[in-house]
Each structure stands twice: as C-alpha cells, then as structure tokens.
C-alpha atoms as a PDB file:
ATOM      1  CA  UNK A   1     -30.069 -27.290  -9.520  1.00  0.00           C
ATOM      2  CA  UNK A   2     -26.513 -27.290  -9.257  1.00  0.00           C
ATOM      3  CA  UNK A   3     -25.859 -31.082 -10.253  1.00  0.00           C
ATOM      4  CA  UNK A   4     -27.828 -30.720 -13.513  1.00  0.00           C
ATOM      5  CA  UNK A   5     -25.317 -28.047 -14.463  1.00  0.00           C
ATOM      6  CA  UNK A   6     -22.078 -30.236 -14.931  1.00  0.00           C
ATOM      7  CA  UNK A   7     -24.521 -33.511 -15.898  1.00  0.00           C
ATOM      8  CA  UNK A   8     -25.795 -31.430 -18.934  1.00  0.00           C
ATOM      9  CA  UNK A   9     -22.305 -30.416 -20.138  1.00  0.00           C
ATOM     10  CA  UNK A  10     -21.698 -34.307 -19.476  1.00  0.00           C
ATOM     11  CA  UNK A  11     -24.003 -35.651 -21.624  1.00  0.00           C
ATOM     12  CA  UNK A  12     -23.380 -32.507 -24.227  1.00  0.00           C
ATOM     13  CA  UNK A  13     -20.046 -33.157 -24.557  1.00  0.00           C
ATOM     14  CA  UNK A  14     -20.459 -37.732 -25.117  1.00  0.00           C
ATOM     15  CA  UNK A  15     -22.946 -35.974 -27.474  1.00  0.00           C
ATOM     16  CA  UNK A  16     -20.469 -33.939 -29.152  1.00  0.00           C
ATOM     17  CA  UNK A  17     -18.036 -37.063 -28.973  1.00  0.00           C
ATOM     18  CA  UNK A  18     -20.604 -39.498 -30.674  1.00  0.00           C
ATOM     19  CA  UNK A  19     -20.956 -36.817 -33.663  1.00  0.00           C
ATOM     20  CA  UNK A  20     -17.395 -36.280 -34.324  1.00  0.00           C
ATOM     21  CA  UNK A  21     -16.671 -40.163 -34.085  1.00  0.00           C
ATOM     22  CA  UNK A  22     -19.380 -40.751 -36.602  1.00  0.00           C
ATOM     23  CA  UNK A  23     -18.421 -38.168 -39.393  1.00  0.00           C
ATOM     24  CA  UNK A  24     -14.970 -39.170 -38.667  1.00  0.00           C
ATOM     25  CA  UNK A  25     -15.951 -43.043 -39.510  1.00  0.00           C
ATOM     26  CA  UNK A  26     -17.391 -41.754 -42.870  1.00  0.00           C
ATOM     27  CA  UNK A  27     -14.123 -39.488 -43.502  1.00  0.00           C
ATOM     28  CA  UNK A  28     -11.695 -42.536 -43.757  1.00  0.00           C
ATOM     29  CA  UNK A  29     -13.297 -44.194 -46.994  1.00  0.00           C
ATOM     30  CA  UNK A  30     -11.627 -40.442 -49.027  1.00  0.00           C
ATOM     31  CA  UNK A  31      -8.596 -40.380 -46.340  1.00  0.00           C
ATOM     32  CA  UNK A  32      -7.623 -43.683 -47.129  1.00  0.00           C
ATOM     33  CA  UNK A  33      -7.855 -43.247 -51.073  1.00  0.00           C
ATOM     34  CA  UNK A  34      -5.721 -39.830 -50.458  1.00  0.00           C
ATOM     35  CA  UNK A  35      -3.555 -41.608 -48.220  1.00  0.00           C
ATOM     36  CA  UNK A  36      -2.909 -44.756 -50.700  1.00  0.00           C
ATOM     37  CA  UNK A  37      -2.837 -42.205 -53.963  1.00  0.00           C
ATOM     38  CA  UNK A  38      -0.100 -40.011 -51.753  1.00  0.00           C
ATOM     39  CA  UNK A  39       2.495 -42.881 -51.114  1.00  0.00           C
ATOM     40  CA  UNK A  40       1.559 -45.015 -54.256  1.00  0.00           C
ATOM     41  CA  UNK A  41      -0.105 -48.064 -52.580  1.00  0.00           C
ATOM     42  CA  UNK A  42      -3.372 -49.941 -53.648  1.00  0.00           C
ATOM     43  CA  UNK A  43      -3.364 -50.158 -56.866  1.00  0.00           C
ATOM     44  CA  UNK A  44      -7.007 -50.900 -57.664  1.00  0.00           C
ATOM     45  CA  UNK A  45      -7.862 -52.570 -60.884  1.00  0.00           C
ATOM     46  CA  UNK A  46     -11.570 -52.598 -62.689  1.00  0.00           C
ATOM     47  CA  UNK A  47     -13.522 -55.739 -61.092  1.00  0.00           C
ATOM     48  CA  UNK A  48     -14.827 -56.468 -64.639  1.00  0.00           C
ATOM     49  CA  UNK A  49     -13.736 -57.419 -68.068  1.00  0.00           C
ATOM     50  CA  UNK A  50     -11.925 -54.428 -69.887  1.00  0.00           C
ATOM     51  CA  UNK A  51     -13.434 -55.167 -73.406  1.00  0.00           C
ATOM     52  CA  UNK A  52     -11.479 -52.634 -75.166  1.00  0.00           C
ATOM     53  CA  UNK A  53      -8.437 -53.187 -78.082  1.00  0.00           C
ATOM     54  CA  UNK A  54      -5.399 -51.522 -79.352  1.00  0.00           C
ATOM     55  CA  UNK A  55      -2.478 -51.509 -81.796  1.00  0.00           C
ATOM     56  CA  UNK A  56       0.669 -53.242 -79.897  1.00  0.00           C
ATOM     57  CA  UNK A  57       3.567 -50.738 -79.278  1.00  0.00           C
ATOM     58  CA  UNK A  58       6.768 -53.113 -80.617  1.00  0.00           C
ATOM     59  CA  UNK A  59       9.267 -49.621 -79.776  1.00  0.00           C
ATOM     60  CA  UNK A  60       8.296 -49.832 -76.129  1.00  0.00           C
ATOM     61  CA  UNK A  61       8.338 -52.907 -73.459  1.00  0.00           C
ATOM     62  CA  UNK A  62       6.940 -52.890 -70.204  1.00  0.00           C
ATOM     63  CA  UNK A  63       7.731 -55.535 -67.245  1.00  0.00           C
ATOM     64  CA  UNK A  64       5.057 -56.838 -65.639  1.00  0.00           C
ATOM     65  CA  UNK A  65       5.796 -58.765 -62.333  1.00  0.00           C
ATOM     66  CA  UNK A  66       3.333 -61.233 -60.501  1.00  0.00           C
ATOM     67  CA  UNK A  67       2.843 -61.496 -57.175  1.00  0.00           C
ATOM     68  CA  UNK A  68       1.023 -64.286 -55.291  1.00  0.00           C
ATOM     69  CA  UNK A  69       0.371 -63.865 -51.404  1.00  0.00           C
ATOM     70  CA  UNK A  70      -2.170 -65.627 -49.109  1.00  0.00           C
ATOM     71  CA  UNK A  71      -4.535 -63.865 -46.504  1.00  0.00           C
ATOM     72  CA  UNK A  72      -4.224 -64.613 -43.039  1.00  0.00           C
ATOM     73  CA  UNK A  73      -5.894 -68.348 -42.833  1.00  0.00           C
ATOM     74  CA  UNK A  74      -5.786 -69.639 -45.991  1.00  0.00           C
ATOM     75  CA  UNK A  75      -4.240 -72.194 -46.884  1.00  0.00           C
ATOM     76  CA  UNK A  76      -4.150 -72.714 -50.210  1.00  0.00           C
ATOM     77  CA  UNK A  77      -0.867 -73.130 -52.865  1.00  0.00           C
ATOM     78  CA  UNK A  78      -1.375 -69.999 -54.959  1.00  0.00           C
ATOM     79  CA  UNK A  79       1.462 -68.742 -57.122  1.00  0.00           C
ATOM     80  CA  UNK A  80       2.140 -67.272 -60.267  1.00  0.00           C
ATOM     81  CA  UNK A  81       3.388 -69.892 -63.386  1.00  0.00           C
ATOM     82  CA  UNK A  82       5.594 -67.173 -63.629  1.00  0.00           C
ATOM     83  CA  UNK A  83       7.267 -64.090 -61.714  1.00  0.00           C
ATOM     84  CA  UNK A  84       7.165 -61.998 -64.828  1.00  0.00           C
ATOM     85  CA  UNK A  85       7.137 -61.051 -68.433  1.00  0.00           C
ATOM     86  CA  UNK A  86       7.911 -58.310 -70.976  1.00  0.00           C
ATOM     87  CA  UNK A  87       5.199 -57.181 -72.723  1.00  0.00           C
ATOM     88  CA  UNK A  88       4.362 -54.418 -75.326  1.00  0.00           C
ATOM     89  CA  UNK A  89       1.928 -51.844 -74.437  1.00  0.00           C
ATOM     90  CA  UNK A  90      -1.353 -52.737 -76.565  1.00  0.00           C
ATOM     91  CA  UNK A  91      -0.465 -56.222 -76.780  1.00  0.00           C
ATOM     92  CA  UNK A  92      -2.618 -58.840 -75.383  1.00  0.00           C
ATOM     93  CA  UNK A  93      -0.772 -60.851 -72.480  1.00  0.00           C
ATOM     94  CA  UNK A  94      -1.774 -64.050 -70.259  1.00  0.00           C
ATOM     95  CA  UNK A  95      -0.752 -65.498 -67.355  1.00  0.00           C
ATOM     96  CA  UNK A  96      -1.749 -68.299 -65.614  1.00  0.00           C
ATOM     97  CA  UNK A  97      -1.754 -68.887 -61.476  1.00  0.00           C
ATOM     98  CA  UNK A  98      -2.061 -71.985 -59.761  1.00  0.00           C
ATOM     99  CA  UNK A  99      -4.360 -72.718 -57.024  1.00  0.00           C
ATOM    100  CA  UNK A 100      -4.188 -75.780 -54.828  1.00  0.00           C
ATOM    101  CA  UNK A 101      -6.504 -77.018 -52.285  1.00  0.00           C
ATOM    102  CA  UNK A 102      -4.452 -79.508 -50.272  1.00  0.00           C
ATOM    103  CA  UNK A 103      -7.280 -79.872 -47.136  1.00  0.00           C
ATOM    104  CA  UNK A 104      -9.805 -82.366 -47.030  1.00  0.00           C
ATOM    105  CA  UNK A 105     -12.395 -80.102 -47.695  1.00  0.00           C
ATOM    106  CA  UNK A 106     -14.133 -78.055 -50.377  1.00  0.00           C
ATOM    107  CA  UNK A 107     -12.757 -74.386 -49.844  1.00  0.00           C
ATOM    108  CA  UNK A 108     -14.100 -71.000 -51.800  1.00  0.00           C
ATOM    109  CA  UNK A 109     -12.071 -68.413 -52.153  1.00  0.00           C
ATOM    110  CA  UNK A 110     -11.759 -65.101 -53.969  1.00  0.00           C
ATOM    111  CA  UNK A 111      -8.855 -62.987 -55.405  1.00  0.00           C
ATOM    112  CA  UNK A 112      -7.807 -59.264 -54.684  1.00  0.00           C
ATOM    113  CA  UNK A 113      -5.465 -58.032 -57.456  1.00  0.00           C
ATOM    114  CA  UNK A 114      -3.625 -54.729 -56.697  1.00  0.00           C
ATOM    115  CA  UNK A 115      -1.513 -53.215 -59.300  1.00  0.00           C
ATOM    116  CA  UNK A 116       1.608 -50.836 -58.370  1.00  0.00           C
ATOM    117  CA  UNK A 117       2.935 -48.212 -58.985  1.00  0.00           C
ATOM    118  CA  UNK A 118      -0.744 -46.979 -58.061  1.00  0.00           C
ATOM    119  CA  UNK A 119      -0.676 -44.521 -60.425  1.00  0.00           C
ATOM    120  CA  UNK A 120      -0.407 -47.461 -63.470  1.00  0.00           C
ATOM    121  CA  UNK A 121      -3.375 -49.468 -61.998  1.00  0.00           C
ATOM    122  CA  UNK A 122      -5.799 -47.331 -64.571  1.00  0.00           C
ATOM    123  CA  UNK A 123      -3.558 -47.819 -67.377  1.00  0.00           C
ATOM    124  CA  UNK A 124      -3.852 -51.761 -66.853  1.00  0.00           C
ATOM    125  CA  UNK A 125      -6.579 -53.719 -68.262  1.00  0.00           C
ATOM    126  CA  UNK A 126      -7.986 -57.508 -67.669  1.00  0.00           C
ATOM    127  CA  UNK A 127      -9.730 -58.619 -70.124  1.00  0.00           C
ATOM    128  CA  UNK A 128     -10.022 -61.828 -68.682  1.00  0.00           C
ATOM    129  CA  UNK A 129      -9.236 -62.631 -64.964  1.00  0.00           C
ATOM    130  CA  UNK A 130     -10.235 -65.511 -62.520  1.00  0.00           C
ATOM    131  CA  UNK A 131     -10.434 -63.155 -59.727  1.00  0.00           C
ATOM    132  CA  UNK A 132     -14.047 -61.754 -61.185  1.00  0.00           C
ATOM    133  CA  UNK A 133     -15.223 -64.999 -59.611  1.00  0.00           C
ATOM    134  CA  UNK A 134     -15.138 -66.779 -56.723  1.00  0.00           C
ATOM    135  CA  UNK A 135     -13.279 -70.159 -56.726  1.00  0.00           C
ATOM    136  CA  UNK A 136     -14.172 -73.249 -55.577  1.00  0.00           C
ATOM    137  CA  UNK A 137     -11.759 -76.008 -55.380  1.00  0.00           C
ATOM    138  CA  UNK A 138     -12.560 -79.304 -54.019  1.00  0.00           C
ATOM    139  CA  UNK A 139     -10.352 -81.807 -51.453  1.00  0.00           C
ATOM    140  CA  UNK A 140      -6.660 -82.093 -53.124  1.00  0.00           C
ATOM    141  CA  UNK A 141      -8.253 -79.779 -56.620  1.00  0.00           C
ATOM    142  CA  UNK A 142      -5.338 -78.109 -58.354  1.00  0.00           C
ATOM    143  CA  UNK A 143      -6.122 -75.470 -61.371  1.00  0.00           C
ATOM    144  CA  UNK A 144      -5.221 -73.279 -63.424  1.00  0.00           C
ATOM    145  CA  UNK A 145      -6.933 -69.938 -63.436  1.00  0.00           C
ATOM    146  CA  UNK A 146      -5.865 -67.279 -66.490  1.00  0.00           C
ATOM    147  CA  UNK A 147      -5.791 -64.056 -66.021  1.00  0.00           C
ATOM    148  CA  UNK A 148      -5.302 -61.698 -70.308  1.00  0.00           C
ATOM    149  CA  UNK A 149      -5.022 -58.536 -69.812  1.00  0.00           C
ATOM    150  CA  UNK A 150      -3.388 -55.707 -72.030  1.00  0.00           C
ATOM    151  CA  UNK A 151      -0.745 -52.528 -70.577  1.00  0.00           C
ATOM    152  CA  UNK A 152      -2.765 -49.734 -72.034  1.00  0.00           C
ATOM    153  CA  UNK A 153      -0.520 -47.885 -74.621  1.00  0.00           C
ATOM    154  CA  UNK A 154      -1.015 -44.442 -72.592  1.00  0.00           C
ATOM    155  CA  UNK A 155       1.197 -45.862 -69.795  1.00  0.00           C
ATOM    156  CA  UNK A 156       3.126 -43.026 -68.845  1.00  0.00           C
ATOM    157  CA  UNK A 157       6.929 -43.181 -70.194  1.00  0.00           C
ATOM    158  CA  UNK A 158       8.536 -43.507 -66.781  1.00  0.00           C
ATOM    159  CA  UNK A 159       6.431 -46.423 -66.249  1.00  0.00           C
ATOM    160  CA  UNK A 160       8.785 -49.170 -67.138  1.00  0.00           C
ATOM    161  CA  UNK A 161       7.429 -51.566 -64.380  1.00  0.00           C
ATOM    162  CA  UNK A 162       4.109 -53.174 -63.112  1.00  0.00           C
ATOM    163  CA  UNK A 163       3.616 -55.280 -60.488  1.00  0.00           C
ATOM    164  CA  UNK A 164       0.288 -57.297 -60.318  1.00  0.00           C
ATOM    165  CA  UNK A 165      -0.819 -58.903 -56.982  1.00  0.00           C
ATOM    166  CA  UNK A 166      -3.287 -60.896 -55.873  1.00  0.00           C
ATOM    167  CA  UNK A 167      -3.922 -61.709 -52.081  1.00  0.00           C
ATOM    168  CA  UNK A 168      -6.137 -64.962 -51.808  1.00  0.00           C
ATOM    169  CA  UNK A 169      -8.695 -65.192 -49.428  1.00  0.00           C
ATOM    170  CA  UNK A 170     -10.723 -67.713 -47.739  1.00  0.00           C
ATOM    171  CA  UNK A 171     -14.661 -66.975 -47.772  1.00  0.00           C
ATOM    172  CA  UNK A 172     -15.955 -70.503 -47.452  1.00  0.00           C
ATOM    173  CA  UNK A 173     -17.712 -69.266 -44.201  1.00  0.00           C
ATOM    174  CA  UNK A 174     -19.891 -66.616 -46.288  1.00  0.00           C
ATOM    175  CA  UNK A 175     -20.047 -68.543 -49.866  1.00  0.00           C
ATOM    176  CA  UNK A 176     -20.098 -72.830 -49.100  1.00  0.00           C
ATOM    177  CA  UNK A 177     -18.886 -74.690 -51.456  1.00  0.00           C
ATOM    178  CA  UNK A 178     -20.878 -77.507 -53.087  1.00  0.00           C
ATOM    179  CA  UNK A 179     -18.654 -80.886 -52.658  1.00  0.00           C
ATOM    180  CA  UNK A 180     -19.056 -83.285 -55.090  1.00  0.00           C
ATOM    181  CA  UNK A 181     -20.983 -86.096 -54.675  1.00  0.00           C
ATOM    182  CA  UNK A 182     -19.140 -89.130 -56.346  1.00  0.00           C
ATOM    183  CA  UNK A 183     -21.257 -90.907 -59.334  1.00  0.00           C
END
C-alpha cells in the first residue's frame, strides 16, 4: 500500500500541472492585449469599412507614415507609393501600395495593418482598404491596392504622428489561387 501513496500524489500533481497549463493557455489572449496596450505595440485597426464622415480640421495636421514589411516567406514586392503624408484630421486621405508577384506562380496573400502609437489605432479609420481581402496576384502581376481612410478629429493633441503598417503574408497553402487560363 505504500507505492500507491507517492503514485497518487504523482498523478495528482501532472493533474494539477495539466489544469494550470490550460487556464494559463486561455490567460495569454487578455495578457497579451495588457501587455501590447502597456508598452504601446499592436495597434489594431477595424477589419471592416469605417463608413462614418466628418468636417476636416484645416488648424491641425497629423503625419501619417507607411510602413511596408513582408512575413517570413513571402516573397512578394510590397511597398508603400509613399513613406508619408500630412493630413488634416477629418479629411479623407488615400494611399496606394504596390504589390508584385515576381514567381512563376499564382500567390494569395493577405494584409495585417497595425497602427502606432497603439493608443491612436481607434482614432484611425479605413474606409476603404485592400487588406479586407485577400489578394491574388498571378505569375509577374503588379497592382495597385488603395487603402482611404480618415484621422478621426478626436485624435488626442499629443498625437502628432501615425504610423500605419502592414505585414504581408503568404496564405496560398490555405486559400489557392485560381491561375488564369489563357483565351
């Protein structure tokens, strides 16, 4: 009877172990946010059209800088037409990034915007964005893919500069492309 003893705390305590590990795996989802919110990273932006309007602020101008990155394995061209503007809060604004698919291949691929400082990311608004969709581009395809959006007018006054990124990545293995078939 005296092996069952320490087997019993054994298999108690992997018990124990298993339960902790498995509210600790649904604890990082709110330690992450906390974390991100704490240090101002991870901007997240609305993944759908802000549909909303307002009266431009002419007194005030905000810069908004672009940002353009690739995720490990893609290989796509993806940049910004340009690295930034001035805008005025209300005002409706468009940019335009550039995609290139320079394999022989048709690729899909979707876009992660992030907007920093962190604490901005509510106050911006796309009314229009190519990363609501996935992308397909086709063997040696190059577009252009707009992306309107408007600084929201309650932009806090120390907020005198956005950044907008997007990190590209490759999801041809979950979504395949259609090619096109010539004709």
């Amino acid at each position: 009877m005296n092996a069952e003893l320490p087997l019993r705390k054994l298999v108690l305590r992997l018990v124990l172990v298993v339960i902790v590990m498995f509210g600790f795996g649904f604890a990082l989802v709110p330690i992450y946010d906390v974390m991100c919110q704490a240090f101002g990273i991870n901007g997240k932006t609305s993944g759908s059209a802000w549909t909303g309007s307002q009266a431009a602020d002419e007194a005030r101008e905000v810069r908004v800088q672009f940002l353009a990155t690739n995720a490990s394995g893609m290989v796509w061209e993806f940049k910004p037409v340009a690295d930034q503007v001035s805008v005025h809060p209300g005002a409706s604004q468009e940019m335009r990034f550039i995609a290139y698919n320079p394999t022989d291949k048709p690729m899909t691929a979707q876009a992660i915007p992030s907007v920093s400082p962190s604490k901005a990311a509510a106050y911006f608004h796309k009314t229009e964005c190519f990363c609501f969709t996935q992308q397909v581009l086709q063997p040696g395809e190059r577009i252009e893919m707009p992306v309107r959006f408007i600084v929201d007018r309650g932009l806090p006054a120390e907020v005198r500069h956005l950044t907008l990124a997007y990190t590209l990545f490759d999801i041809t293995s979950r979504q395949p492309p259609v090619a096109h078939t010539g004709g």
